[in-house]
C-alpha atoms as a PDB file:
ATOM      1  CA  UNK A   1      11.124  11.898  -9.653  1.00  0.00           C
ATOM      2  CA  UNK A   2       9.669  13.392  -6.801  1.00  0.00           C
ATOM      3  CA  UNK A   3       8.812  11.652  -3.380  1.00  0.00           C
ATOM      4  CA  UNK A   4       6.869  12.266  -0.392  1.00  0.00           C
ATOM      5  CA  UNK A   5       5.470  11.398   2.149  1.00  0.00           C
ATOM      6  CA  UNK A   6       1.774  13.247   3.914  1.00  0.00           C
ATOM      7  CA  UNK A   7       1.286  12.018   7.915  1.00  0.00           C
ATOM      8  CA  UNK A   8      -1.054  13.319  10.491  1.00  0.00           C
ATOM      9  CA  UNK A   9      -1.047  12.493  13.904  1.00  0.00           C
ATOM     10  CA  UNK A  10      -4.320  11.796  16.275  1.00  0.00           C
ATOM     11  CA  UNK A  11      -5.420  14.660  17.695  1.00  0.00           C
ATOM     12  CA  UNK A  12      -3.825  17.008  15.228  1.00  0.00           C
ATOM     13  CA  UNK A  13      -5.232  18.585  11.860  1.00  0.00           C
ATOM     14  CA  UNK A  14      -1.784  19.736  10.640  1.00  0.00           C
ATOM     15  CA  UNK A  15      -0.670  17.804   7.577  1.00  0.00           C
ATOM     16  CA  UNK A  16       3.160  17.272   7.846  1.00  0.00           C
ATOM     17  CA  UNK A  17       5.079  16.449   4.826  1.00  0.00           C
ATOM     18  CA  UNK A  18       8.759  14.921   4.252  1.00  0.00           C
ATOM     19  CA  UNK A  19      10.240  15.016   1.136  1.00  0.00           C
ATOM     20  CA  UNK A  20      12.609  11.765   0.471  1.00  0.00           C
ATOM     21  CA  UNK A  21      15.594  11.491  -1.989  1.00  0.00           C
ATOM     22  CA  UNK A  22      14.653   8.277  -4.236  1.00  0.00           C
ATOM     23  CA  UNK A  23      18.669   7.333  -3.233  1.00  0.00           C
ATOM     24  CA  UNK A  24      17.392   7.056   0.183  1.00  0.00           C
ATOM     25  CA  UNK A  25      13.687   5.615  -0.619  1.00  0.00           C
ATOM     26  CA  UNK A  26      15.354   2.643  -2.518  1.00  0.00           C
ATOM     27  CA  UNK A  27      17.400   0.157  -1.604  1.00  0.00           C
ATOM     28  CA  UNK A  28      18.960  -0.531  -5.090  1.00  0.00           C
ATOM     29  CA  UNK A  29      20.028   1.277  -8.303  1.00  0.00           C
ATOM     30  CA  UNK A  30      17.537  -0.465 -10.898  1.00  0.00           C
ATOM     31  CA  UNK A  31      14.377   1.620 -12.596  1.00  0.00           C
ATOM     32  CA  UNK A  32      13.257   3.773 -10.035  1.00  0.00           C
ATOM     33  CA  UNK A  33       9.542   3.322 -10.118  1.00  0.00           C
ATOM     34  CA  UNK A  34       8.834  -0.453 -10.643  1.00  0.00           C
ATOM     35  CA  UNK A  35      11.760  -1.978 -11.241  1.00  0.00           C
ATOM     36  CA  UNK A  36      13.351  -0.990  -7.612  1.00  0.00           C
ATOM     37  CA  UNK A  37      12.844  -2.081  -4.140  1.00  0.00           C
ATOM     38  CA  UNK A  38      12.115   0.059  -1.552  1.00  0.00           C
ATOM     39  CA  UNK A  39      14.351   0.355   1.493  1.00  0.00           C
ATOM     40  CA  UNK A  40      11.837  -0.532   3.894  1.00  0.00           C
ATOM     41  CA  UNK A  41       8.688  -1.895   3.665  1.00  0.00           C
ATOM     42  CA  UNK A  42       6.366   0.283   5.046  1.00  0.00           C
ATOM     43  CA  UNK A  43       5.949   3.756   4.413  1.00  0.00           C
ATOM     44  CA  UNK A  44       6.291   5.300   8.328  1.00  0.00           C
ATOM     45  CA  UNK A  45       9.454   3.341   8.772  1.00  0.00           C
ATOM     46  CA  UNK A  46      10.915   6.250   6.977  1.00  0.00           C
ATOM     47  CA  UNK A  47       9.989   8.571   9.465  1.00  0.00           C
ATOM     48  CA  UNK A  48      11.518   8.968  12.933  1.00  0.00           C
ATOM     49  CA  UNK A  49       7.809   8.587  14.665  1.00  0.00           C
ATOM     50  CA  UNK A  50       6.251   5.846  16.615  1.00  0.00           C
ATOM     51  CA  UNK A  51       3.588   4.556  14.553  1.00  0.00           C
ATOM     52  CA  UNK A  52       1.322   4.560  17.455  1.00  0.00           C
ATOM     53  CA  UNK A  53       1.202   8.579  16.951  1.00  0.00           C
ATOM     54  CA  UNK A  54       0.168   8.553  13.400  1.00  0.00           C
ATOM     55  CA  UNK A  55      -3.512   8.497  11.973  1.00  0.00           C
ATOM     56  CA  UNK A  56      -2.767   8.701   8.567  1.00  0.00           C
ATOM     57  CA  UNK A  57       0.405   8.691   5.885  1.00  0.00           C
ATOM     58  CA  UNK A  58       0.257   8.782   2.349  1.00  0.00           C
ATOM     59  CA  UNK A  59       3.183   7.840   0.717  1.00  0.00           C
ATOM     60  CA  UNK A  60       3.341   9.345  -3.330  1.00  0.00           C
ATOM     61  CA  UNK A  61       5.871   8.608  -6.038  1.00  0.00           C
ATOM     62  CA  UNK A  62       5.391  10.611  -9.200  1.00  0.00           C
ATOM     63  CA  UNK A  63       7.651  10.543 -12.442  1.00  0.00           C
ATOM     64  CA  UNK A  64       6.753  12.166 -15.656  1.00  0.00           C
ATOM     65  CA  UNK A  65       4.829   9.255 -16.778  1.00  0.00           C
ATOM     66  CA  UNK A  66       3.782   7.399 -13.411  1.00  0.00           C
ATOM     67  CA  UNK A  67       2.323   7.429 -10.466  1.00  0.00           C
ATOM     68  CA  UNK A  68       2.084   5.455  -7.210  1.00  0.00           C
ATOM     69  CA  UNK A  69      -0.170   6.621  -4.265  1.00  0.00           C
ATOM     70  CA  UNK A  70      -0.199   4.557  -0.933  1.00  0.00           C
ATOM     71  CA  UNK A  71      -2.421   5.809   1.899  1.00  0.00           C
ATOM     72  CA  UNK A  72      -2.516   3.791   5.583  1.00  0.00           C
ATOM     73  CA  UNK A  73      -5.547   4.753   7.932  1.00  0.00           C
ATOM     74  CA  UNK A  74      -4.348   3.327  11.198  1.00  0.00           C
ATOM     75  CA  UNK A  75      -7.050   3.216  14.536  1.00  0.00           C
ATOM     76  CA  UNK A  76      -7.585   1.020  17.478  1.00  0.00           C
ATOM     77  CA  UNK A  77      -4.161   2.071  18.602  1.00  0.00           C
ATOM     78  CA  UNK A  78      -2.794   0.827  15.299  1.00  0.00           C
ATOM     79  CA  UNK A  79      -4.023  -2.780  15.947  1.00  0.00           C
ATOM     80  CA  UNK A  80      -5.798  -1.861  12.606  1.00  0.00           C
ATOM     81  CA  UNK A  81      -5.667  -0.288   9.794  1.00  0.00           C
ATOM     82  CA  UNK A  82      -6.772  -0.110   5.829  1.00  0.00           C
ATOM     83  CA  UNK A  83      -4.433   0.379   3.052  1.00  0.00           C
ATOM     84  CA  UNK A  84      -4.942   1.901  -0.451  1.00  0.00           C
ATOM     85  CA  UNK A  85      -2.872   1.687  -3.378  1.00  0.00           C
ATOM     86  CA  UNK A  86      -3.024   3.296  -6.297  1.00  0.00           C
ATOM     87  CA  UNK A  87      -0.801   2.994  -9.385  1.00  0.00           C
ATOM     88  CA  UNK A  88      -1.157   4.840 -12.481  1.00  0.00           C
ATOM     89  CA  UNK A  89       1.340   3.602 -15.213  1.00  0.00           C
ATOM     90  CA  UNK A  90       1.286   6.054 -18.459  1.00  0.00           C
ATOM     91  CA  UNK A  91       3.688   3.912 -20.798  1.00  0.00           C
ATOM     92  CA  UNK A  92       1.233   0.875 -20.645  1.00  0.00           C
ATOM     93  CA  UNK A  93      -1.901   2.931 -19.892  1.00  0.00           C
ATOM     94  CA  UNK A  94      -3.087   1.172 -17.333  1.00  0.00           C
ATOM     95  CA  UNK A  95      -4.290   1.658 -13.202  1.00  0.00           C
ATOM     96  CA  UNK A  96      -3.646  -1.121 -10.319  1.00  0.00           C
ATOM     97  CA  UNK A  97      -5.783  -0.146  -7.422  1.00  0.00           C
ATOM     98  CA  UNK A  98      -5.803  -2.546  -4.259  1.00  0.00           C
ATOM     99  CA  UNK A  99      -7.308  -2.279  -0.774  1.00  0.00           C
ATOM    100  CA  UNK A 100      -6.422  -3.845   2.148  1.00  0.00           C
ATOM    101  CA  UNK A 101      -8.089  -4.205   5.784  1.00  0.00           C
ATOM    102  CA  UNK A 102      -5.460  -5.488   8.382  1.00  0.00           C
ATOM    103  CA  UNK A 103      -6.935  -6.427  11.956  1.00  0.00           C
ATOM    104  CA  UNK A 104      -4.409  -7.690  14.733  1.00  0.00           C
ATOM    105  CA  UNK A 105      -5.568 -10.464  17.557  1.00  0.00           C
ATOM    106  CA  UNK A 106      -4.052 -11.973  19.848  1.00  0.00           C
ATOM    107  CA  UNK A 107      -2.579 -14.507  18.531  1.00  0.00           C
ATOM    108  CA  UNK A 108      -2.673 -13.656  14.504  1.00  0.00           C
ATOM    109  CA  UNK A 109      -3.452 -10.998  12.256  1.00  0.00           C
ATOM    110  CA  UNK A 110      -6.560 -11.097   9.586  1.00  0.00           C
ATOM    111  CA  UNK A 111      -6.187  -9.742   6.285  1.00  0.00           C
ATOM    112  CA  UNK A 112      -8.984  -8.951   3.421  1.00  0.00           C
ATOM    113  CA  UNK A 113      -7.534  -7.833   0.035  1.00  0.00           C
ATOM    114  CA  UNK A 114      -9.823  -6.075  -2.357  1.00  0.00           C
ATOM    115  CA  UNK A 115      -8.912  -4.993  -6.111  1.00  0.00           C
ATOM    116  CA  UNK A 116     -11.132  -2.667  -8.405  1.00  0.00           C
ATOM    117  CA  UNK A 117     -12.386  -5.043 -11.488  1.00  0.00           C
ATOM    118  CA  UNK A 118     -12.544  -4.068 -14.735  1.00  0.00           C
ATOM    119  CA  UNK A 119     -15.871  -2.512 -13.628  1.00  0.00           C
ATOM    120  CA  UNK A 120     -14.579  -0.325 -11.266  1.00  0.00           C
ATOM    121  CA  UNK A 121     -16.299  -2.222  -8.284  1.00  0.00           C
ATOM    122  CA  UNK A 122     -13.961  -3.799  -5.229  1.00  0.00           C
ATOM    123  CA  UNK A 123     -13.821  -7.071  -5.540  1.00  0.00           C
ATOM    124  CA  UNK A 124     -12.355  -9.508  -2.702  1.00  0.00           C
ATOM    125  CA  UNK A 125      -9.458 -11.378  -3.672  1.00  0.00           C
ATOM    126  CA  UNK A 126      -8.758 -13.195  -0.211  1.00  0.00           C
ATOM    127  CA  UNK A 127      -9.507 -13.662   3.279  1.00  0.00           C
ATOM    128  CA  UNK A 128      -6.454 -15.153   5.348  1.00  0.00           C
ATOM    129  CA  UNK A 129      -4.966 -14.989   9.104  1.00  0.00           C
ATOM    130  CA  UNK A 130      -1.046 -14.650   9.277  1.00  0.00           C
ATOM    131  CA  UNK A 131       0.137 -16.576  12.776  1.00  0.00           C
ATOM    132  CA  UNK A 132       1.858 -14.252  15.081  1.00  0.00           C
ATOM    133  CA  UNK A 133       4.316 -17.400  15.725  1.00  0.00           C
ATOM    134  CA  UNK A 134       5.757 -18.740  12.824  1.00  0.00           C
ATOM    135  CA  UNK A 135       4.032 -15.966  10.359  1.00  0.00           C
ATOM    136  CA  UNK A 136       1.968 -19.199   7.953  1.00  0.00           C
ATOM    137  CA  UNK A 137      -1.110 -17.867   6.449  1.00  0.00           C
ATOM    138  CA  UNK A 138      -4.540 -19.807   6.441  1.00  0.00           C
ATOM    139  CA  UNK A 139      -6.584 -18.861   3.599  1.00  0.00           C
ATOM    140  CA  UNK A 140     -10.517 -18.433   4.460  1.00  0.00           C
ATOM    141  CA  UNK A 141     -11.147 -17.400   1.278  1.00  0.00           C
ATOM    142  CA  UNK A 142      -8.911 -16.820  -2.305  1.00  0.00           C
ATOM    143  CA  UNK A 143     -10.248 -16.243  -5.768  1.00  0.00           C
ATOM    144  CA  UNK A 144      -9.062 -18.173  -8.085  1.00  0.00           C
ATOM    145  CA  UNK A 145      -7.509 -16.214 -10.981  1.00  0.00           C
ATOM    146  CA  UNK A 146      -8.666 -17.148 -14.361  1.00  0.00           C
ATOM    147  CA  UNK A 147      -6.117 -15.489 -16.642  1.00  0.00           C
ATOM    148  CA  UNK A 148      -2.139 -14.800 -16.126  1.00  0.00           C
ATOM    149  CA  UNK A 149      -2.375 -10.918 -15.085  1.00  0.00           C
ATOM    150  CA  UNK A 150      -1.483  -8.759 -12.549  1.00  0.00           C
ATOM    151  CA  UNK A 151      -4.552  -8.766 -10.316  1.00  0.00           C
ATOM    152  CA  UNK A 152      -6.375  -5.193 -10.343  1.00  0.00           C
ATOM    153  CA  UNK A 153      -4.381  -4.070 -13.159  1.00  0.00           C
ATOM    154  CA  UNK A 154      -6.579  -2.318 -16.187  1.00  0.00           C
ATOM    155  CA  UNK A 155      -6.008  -0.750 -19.284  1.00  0.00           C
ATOM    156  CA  UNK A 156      -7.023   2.804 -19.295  1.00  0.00           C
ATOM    157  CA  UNK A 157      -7.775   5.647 -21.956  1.00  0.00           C
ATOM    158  CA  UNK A 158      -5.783   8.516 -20.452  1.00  0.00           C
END
């Protein structure tokens, strides 16, 4: 298993890259991948950076048979950012992808959550504001699943 993590910082072209022990990444001993939880929840917590300096991280996760890809885009002094993630899961043949726009306010933070259909197109799946306060979400918008699956998740002919 090999993980690591891609950063650049604003105002800098160089691509810096840390390579993490999965001992260290996780925060338990159960199947690395999918079955374990990482130690922290974001991926520049693992870094000894303010996240005000970086632009971009990509955090990737790559077994023989799997792959997980998460890439942050921060701007607006990190007030905002948009969040990709991409899993590729060989044993089951299938992709999750998932995108995510964060935008902090004063006094909450607005999320939109987009997943690729089975048509490749993104597809929002909500619209909600977390409350700075006491952290309770108000949905503006959710789809309503209509089957029992993992949202974004497709079968694939790799």
């Amino acid at each position: 298993m090999r993980i690591n993590i891609e950063y650049t910082l604003y105002g800098d072209s160089t691509t810096f890259t840390v390579e993490l022990d999965p001992d260290f990444y996780f925060d338990d001993n159960e199947d690395f991948l999918f079955g374990s939880t990482p130690r922290y929840i974001h991926p520049y917590e693992y870094l000894n950076l303010d996240k005000l300096l970086i632009e971009k991280i990509m955090l990737t996760i790559e077994s023989d048979k799997s792959i997980y890809r998460r890439i942050i885009k921060f701007w607006n002094n990190s007030k905002n950012n948009s969040d990709i993630l991409y899993i590729y899961d060989d044993s089951d043949k299938t992709v999750t992808e998932w995108f995510k726009i964060d935008s902090e306010h004063n006094f909450y933070i607005e999320s939109l959550d987009f997943y690729k259909n089975e048509i490749d197109i993104w597809e929002l799946q909500s619209h909600y504001l977390v409350m700075k306060d006491d952290f309770s979400q108000k949905f503006i918008y959710k789809k309503e699943l209509e089957r029992d699956a993992i949202q974004a998740t497709k079968k694939v002919n790799k």
